[in-house]
Protein backbone atom coordinates (compact mmCIF):
# COMPACT_ATOMS: atom_id res chain seq x y z
CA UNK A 1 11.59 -8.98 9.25
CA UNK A 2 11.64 -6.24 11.18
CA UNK A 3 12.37 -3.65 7.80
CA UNK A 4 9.73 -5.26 5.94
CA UNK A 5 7.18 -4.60 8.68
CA UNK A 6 8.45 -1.24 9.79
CA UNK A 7 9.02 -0.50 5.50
CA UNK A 8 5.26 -1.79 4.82
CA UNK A 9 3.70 0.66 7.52
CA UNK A 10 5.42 3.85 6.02
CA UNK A 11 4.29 3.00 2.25
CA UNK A 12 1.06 2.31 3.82
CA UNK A 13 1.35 6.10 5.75
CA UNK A 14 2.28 7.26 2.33
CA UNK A 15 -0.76 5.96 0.52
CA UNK A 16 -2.48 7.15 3.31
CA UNK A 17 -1.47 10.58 2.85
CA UNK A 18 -2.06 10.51 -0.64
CA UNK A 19 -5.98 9.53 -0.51
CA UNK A 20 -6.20 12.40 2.38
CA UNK A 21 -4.42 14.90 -0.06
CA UNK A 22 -7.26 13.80 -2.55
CA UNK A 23 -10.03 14.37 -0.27
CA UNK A 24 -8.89 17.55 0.56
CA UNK A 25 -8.30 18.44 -3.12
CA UNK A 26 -11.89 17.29 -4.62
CA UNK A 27 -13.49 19.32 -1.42
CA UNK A 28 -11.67 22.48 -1.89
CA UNK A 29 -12.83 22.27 -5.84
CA UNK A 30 -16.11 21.98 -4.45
CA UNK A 31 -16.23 24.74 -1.88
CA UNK A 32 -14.96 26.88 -5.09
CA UNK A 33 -18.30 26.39 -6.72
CA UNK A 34 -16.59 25.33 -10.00
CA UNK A 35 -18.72 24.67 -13.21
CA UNK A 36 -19.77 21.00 -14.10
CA UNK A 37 -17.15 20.96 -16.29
CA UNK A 38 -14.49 22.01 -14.66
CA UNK A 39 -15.34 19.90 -11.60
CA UNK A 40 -15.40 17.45 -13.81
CA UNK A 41 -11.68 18.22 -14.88
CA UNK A 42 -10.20 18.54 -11.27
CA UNK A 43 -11.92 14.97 -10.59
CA UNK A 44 -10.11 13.39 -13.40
CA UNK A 45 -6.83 15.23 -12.75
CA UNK A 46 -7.36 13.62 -8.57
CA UNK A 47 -8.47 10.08 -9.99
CA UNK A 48 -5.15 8.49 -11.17
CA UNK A 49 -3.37 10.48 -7.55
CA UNK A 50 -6.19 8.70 -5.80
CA UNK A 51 -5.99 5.03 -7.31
CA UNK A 52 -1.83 5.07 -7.21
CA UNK A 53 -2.20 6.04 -3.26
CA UNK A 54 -4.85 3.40 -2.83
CA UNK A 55 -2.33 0.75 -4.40
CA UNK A 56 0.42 1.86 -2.33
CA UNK A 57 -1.72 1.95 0.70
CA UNK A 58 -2.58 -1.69 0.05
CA UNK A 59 1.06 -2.89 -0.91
CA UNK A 60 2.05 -1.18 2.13
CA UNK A 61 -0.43 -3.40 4.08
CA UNK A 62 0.66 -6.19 2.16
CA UNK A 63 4.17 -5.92 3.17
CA UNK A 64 3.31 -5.39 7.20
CA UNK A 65 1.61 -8.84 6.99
CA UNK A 66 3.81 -10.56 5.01
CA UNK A 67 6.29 -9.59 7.46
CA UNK A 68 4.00 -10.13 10.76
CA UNK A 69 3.80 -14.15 8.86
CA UNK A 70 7.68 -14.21 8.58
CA UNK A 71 8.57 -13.10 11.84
């Protein structure tokens, strides 16, 4: 159970780095003083990034307790 714990905390560093990589994205778009519109564009490019490293952040954590409950 040891994998599954150790497995479930690097998905969840994964996801982790993902939502950080979308911060950093959205507020460098910002600091360029972009248009509404193409603001707009770099959010909904970041959104689907940001929502697959939120899900892999939580199957990550999923995995860590499932394996905490097993061991």
């Amino acid at each position: 159970m040891q994998g599954l714990i150790w497995g479930g905390a690097i998905v969840s560093v994964a996801g982790l780095c993902g939502l950080v990589w979308c911060i950093f994205k959205v507020a460098a778009a910002k600091r360029a003083e972009l248009s509404d519109d193409d603001l707009r564009a770099v959010i909904q490019g970041v959104v689907p990034i940001n929502l697959g490293a939120l899900f892999l952040s939580v199957i990550g954590l999923m995995m860590v307790v499932i394996g905490v409950f097993l061991n």
